[in-house]
Protein backbone atom coordinates (compact mmCIF):
# COMPACT_ATOMS: atom_id res chain seq x y z
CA UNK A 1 0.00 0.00 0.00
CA UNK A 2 1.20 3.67 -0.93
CA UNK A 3 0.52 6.47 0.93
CA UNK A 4 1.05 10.33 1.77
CA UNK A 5 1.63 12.28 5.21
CA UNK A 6 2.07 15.71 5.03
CA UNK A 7 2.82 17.90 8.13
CA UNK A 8 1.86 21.20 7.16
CA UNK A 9 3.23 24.43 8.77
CA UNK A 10 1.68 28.14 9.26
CA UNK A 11 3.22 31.38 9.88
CA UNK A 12 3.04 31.04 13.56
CA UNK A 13 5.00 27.63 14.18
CA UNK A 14 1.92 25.56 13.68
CA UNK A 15 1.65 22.33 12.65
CA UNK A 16 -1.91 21.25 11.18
CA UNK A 17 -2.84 18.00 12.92
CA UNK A 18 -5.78 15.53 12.31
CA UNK A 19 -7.25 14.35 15.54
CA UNK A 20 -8.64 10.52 13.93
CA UNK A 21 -12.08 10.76 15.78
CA UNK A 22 -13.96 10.29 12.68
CA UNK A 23 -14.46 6.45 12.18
CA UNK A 24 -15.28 3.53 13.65
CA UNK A 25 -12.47 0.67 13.46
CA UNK A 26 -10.17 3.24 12.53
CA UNK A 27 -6.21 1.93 12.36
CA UNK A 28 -5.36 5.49 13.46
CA UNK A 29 -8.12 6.06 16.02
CA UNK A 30 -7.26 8.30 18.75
CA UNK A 31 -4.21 9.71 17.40
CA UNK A 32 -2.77 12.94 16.59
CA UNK A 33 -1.59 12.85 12.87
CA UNK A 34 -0.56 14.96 10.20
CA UNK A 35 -2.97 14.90 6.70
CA UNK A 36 -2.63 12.63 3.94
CA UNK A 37 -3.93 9.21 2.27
CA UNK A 38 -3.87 6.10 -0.09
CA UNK A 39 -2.60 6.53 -3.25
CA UNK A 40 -5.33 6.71 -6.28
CA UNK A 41 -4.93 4.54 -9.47
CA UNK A 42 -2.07 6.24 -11.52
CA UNK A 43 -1.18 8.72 -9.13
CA UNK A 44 2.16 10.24 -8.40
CA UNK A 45 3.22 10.49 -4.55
CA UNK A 46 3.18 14.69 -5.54
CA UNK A 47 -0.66 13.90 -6.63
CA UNK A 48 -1.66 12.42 -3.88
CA UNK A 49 -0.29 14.59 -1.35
CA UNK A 50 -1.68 17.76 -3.47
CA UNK A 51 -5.45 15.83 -3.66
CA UNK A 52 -5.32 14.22 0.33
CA UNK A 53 -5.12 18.03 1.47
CA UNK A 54 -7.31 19.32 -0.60
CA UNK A 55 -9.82 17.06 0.48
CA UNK A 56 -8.95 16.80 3.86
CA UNK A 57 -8.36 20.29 4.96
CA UNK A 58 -9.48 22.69 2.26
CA UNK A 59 -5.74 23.79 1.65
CA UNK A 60 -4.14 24.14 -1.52
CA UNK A 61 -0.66 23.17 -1.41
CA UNK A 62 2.10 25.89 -3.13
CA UNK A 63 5.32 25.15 -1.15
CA UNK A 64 5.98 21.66 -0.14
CA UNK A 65 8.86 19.27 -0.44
CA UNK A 66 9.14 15.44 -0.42
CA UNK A 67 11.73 14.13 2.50
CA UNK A 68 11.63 10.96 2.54
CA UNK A 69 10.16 7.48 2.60
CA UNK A 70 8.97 5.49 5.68
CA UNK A 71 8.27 1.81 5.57
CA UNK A 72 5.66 -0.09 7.62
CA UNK A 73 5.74 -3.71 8.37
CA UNK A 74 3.55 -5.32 10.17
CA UNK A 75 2.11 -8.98 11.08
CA UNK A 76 -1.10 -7.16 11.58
CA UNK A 77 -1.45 -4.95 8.80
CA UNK A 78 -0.88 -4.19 5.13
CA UNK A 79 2.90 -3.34 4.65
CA UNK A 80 2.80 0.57 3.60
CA UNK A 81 5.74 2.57 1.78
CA UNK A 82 4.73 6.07 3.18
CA UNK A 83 6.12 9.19 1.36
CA UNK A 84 6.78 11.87 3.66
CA UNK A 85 5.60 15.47 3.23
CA UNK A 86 6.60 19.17 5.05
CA UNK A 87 4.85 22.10 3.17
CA UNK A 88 4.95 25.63 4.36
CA UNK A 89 3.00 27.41 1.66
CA UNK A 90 -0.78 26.81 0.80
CA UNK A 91 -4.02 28.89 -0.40
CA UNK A 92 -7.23 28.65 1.26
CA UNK A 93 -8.67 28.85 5.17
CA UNK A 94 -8.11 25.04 6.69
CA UNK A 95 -11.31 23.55 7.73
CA UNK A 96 -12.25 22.71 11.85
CA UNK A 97 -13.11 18.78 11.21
CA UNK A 98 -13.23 16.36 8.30
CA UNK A 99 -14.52 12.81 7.56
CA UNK A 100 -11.15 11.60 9.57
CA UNK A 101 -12.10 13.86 12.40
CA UNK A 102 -10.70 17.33 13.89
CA UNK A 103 -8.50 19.29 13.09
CA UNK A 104 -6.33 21.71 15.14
CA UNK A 105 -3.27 23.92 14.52
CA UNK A 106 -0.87 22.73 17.12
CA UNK A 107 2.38 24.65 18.28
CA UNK A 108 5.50 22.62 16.58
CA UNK A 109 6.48 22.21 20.41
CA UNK A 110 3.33 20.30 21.60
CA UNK A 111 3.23 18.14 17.96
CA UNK A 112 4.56 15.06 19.95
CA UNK A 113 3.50 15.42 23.37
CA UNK A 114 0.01 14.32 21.41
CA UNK A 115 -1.12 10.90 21.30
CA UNK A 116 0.30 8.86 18.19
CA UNK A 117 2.42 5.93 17.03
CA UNK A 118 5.70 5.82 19.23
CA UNK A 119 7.17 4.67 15.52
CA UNK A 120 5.80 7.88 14.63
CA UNK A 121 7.84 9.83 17.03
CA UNK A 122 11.25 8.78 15.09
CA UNK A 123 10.51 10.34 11.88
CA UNK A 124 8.26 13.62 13.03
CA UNK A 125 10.99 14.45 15.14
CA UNK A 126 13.70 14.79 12.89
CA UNK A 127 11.07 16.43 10.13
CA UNK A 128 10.06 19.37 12.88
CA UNK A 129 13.40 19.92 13.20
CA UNK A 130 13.88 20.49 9.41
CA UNK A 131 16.01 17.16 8.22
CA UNK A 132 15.38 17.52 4.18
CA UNK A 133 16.01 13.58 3.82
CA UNK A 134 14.77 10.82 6.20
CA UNK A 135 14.72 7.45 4.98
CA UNK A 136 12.97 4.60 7.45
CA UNK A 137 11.60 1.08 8.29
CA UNK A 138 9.40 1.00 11.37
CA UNK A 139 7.94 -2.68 12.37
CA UNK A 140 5.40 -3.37 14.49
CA UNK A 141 3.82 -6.59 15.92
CA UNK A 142 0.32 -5.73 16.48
CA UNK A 143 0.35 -2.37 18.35
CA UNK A 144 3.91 -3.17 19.83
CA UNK A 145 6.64 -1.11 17.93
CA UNK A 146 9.83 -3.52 17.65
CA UNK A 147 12.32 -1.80 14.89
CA UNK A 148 12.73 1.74 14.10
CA UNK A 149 15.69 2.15 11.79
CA UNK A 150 17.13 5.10 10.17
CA UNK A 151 18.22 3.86 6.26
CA UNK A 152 18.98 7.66 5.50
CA UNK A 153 22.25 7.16 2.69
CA UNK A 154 23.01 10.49 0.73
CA UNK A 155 22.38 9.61 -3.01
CA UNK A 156 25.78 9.15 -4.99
CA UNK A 157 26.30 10.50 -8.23
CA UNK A 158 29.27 10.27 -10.50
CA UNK A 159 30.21 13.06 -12.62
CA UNK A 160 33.32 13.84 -14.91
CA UNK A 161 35.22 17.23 -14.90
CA UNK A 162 35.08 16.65 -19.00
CA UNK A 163 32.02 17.00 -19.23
CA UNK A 164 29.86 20.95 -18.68
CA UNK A 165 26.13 19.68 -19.34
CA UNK A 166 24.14 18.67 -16.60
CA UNK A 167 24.88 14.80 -16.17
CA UNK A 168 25.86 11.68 -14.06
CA UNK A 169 26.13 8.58 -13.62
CA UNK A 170 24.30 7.02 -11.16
CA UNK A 171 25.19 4.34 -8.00
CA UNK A 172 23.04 2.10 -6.49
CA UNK A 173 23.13 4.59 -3.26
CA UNK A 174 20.96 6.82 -2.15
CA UNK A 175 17.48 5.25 -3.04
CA UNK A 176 14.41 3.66 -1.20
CA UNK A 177 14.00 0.16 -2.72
CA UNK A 178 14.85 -2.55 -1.38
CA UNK A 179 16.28 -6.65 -1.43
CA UNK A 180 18.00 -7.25 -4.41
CA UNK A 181 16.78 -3.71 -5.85
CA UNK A 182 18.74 -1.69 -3.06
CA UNK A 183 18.53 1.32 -3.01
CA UNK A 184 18.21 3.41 -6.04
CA UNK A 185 17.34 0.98 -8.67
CA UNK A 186 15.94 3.07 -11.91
CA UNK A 187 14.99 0.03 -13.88
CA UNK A 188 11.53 0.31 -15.34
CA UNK A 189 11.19 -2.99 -16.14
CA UNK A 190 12.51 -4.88 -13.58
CA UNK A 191 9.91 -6.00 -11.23
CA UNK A 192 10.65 -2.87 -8.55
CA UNK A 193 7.61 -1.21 -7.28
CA UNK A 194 6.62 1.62 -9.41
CA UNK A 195 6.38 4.48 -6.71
CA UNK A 196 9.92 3.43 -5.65
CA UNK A 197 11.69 3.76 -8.37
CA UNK A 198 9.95 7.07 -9.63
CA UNK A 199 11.31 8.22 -6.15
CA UNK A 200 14.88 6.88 -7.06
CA UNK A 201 14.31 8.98 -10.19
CA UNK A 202 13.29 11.90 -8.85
CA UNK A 203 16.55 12.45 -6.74
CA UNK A 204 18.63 10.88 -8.97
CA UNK A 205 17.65 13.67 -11.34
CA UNK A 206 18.20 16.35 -8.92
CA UNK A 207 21.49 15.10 -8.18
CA UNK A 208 22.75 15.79 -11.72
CA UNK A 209 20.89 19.19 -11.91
CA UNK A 210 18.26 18.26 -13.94
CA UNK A 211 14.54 19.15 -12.94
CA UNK A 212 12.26 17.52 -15.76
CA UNK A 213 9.35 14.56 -15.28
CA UNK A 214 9.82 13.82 -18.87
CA UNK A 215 13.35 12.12 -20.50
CA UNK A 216 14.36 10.21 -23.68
CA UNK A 217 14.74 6.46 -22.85
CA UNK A 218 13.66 3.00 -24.45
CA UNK A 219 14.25 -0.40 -24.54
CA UNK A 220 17.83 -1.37 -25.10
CA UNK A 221 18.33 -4.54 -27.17
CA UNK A 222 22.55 -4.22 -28.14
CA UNK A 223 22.23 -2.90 -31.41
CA UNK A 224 24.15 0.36 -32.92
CA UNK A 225 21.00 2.18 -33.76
CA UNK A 226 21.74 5.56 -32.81
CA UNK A 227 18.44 7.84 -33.09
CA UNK A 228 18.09 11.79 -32.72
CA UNK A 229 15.42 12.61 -30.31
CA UNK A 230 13.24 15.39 -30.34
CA UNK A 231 10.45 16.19 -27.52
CA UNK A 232 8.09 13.66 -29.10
CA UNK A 233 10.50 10.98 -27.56
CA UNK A 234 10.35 11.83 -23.73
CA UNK A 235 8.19 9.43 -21.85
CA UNK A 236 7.68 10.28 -18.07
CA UNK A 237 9.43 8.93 -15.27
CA UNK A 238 6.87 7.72 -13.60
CA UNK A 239 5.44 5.86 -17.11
CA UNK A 240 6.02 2.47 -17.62
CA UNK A 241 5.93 2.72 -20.89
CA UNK A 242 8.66 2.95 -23.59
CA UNK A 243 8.73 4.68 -26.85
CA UNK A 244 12.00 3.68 -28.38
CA UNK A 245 13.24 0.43 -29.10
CA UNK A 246 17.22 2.34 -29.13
CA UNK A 247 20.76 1.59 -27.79
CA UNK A 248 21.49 5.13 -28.46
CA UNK A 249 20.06 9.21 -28.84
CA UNK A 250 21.46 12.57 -29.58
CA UNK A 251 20.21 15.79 -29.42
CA UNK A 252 20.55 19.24 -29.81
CA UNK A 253 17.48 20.07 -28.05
CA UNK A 254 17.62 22.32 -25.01
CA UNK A 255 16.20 21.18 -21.81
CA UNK A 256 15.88 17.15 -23.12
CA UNK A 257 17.60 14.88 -20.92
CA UNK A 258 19.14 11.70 -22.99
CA UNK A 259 19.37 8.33 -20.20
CA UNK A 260 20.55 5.23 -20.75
CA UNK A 261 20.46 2.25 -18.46
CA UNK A 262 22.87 -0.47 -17.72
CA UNK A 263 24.72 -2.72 -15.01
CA UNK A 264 28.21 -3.68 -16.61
CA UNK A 265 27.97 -2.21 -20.19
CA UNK A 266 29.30 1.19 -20.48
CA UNK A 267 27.63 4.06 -20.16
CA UNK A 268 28.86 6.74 -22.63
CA UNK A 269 27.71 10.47 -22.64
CA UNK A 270 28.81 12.55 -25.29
CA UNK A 271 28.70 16.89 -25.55
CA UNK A 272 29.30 19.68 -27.76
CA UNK A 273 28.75 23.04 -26.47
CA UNK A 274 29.92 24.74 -29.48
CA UNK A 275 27.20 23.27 -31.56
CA UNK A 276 24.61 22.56 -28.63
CA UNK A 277 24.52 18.71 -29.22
CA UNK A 278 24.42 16.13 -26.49
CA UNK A 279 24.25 12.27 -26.30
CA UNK A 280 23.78 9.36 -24.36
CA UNK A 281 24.95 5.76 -25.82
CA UNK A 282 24.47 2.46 -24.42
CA UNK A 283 27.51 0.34 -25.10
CA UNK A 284 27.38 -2.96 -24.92
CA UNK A 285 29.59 -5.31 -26.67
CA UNK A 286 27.81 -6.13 -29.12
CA UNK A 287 27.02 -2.61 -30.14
CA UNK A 288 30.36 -1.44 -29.59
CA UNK A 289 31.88 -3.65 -32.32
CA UNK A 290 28.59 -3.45 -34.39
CA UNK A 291 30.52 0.02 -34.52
CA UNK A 292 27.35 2.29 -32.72
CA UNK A 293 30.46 4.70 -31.91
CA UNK A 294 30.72 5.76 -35.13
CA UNK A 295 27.16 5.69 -35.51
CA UNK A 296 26.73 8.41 -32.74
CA UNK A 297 29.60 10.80 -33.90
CA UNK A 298 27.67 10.82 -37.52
CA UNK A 299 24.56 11.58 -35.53
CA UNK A 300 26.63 14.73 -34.17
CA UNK A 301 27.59 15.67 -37.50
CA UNK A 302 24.62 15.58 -38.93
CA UNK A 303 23.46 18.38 -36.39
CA UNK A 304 26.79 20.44 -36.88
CA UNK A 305 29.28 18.74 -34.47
CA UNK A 306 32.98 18.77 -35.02
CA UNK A 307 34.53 15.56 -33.69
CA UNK A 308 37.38 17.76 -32.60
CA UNK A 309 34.88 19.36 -30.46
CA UNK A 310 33.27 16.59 -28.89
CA UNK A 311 34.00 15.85 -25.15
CA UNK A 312 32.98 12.20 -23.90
CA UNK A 313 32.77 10.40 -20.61
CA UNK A 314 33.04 6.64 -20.16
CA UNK A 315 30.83 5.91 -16.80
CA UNK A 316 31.25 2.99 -14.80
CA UNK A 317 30.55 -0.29 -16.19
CA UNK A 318 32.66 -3.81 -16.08
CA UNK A 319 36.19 -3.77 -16.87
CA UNK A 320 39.17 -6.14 -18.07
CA UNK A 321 39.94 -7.36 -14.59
CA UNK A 322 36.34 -9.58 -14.68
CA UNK A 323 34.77 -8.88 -18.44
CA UNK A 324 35.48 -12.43 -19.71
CA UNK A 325 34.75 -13.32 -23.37
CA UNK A 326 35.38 -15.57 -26.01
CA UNK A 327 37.63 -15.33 -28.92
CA UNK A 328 34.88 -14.31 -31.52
CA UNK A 329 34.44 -10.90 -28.95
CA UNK A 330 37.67 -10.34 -29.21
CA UNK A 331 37.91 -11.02 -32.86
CA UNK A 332 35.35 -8.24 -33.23
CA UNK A 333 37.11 -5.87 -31.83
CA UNK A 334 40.39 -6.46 -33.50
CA UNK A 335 38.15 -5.84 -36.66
CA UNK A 336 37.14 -2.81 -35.36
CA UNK A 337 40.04 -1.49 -34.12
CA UNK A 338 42.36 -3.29 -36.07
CA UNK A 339 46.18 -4.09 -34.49
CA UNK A 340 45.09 -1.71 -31.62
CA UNK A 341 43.18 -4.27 -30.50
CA UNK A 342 46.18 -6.34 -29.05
CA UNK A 343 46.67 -3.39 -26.17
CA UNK A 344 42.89 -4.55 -24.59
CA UNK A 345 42.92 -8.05 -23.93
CA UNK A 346 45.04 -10.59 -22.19
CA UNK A 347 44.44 -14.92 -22.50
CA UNK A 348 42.87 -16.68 -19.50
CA UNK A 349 43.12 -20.07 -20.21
CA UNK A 350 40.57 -20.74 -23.67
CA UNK A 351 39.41 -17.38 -22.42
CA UNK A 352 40.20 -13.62 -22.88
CA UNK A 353 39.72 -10.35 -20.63
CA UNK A 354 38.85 -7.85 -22.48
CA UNK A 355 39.28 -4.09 -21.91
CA UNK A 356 36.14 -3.04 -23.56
CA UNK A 357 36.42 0.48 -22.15
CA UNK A 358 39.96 1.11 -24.22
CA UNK A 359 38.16 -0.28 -27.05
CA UNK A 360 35.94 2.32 -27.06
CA UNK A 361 38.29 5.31 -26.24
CA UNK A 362 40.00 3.66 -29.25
CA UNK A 363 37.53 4.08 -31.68
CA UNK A 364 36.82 7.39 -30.40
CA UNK A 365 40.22 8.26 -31.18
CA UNK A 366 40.10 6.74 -34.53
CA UNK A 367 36.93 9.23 -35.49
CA UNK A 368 38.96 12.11 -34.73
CA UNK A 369 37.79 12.90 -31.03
CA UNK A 370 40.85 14.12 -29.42
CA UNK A 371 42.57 11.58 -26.54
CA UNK A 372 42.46 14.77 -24.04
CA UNK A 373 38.45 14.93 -24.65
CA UNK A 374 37.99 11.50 -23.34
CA UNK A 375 37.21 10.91 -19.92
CA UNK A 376 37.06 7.40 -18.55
CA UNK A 377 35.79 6.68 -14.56
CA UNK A 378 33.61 5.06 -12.12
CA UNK A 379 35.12 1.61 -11.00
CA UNK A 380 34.29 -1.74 -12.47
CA UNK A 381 30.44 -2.66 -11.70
CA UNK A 382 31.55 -6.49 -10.92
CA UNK A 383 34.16 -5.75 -8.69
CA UNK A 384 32.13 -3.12 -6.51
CA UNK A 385 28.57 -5.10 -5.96
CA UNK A 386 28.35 -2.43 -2.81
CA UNK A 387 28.28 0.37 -5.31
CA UNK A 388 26.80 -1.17 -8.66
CA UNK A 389 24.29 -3.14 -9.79
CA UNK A 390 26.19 -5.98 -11.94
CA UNK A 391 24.26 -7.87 -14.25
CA UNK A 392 26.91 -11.07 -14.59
CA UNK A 393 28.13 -10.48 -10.61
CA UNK A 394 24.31 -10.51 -9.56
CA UNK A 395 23.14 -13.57 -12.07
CA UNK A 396 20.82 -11.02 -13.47
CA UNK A 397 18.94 -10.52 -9.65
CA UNK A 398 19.23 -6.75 -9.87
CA UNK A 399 18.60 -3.32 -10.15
CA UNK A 400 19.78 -1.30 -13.53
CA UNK A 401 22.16 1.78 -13.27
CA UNK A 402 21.10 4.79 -15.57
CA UNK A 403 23.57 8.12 -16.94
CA UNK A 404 21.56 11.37 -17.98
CA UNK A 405 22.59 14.56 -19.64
CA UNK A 406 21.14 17.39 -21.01
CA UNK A 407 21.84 20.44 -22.73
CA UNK A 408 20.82 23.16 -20.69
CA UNK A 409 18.11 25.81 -21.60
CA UNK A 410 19.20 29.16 -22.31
């Protein structure tokens, strides 16, 4: 079950509070809460919040902020991911009672000497006090509260010093999903709960400077098709629905973000700022020697790029000391590549390791995008199972990674 909470302040230190007096058999009878609800059918945790108050109190909602998620288990109950709420701006006169009982403005300093959950206590606390981020499980066997614990982790985003476009590259840090999806899984498709990972999204966003509800994405299927996107291709973040069947995009559209997900093929975003052209490639191995590098500098061309002036990042992704392959892989990229080739793999037995990173600063290099431009980082994704989602290190029981960038508006 999804639900909102929102602990609404006034101009005098007030907090509004529900007093739950209003139903019989009520879960939260008794208590002393702050306003909110069940999600609605295709609702977005800023929807709800926005219609619970409305309803609830009469108050329109113009300043609020999301801090956090708190989930409920219980032997009892339904378990609940609650999203969190503080607003300080609204339009409107709050009404005296509702269908969930009264309601009273009470001084931020008496909030929680009022009857409510004692699991309660751990998160309004910390919110009162003005904590932007607050992350937490809270258990309870029957009424009996027997874990309260704090999963607050600041989201981690990696960025390279090559690149001036709002971007990154994201961890698996910083999220609220959890098991083999912990934390901040962005995979669409993966069987994550929806509100969760539009959640993940929304900060992972905001930790790479980009505020938009709407980016180019698709399905990825490891071919070198390489499209240019335009606003018709943004889907919304919290859609599950794709639009592009792509390994690739490019745009020079301002304010578009470009993502691409993975969880050991490399992520690979690509700018411009003389021309205003930015990209966003999903490089597999496949892809790579189906040649999609070459694919996406002819996509920058076409729009007015330079390869001299192209800057590119290599994110995170696996690298020679676990990527294992056969000897057609590495035959591949020895036809690629040609005698270069010999500098990014090693034998291991009938096996190879194979530097698919240098492969693709390689045939960067070879289309005339200077060595200097070319940023490679982030750690390898096998090696690091605290810090990335792998896709061979996990047998495929994971979360996906994701890398956005955008050219700013003007």
């Amino acid at each position: 079950m999804n639900t909102t909470l929102c602990y609404i302040k006034n101009e005098k230190n007030e907090y509004l509070l529900i007093h739950r007096t209003g139903k019989e058999n009520d879960l939260n009878g008794g208590k002393w809460i702050g306003v909110g609800g069940k999600f609605e059918e295709g609702e977005t945790a800023d929807e709800c919040v926005c219609r619970e108050v409305f309803e609830e109190t009469g108050l329109t909602l113009t300043r609020y902020r999301l801090c956090g998620l708190v989930k409920f288990i219980s032997d009892t109950w339904e378990d609940e991911d609650m999203y969190l709420y503080y607003a300080d701006g609204y339009k409107g006169e709050a009404r005296s009672s509702c269908d969930e009982g009264e309601l009273s403005w009470v001084p931020a300093d008496k909030v929680l000497t009022l009857p409510t959950w004692e699991g309660d206590r751990y998160f309004v606390g910390p919110l009162l006090e003005g904590r932007k981020q607050i992350d937490m499980v809270v258990e309870y066997r029957g009424d009996e509260l027997v874990r309260c614990e704090d999963l607050t982790e600041k989201i981690e985003t990696i960025r390279s010093d090559n690149l001036s476009c709002p971007h990154g590259f994201s961890t698996r840090r910083g999220g609220v999903s959890s098991g083999m999806f912990a934390t901040l899984n962005l995979g669409l498709y993966r069987g994550d709960e929806k509100a969760r990972v539009a959640e993940n999204w929304r900060r992972f966003l905001a930790s790479a400077g980009i505020y938009k509800d709407r980016i180019v994405c698709g399905r990825q299927v490891h071919e070198n098709t390489v499209c240019i996107a335009g606003r018709d291709d943004a889907v919304c973040i919290y859609s599950d629905s794709f639009k592009n069947v792509c390994d690739g995009y490019v745009t020079a559209t301002r304010g578009l973000p470009l993502a691409i997900f993975s969880s050991d093929c490399i992520p690979l975003l690509m700018e411009d700022v003389r021309a205003g052209i930015v990209g966003a490639i999903h490089c597999g191995w496949r892809s790579v020697v189906a040649d999609i590098i070459k694919n996406a500098v002819d996509a920058f061309v076409s729009l007015g790029s330079r390869p001299e002036d192209i800057h590119a990042a290599i994110g995170p992704a696996i690298d020679k000391c676990c990527f294992e392959v056969g000897g057609e892989v590495v035959d591949a990229a020895a036809a690629l590549i040609g005698d270069e080739a010999g500098k990014y793999y090693r034998a291991r037995g009938d096996k190879f390791m194979l530097d698919l990173k240098g492969v693709v600063k390689e045939r960067m290099k070879m289309l005339d995008i200077s060595e200097k431009h070319i940023n490679i980082l982030g750690e390898c994704t096998m090696c690091r199972p605290d810090r990335f989602f792998s896709h061979r290190g996990m047998k495929g029981n994971r979360g996906s990674l994701a890398s956005i960038i955008m050219l700013p508006e003007e």
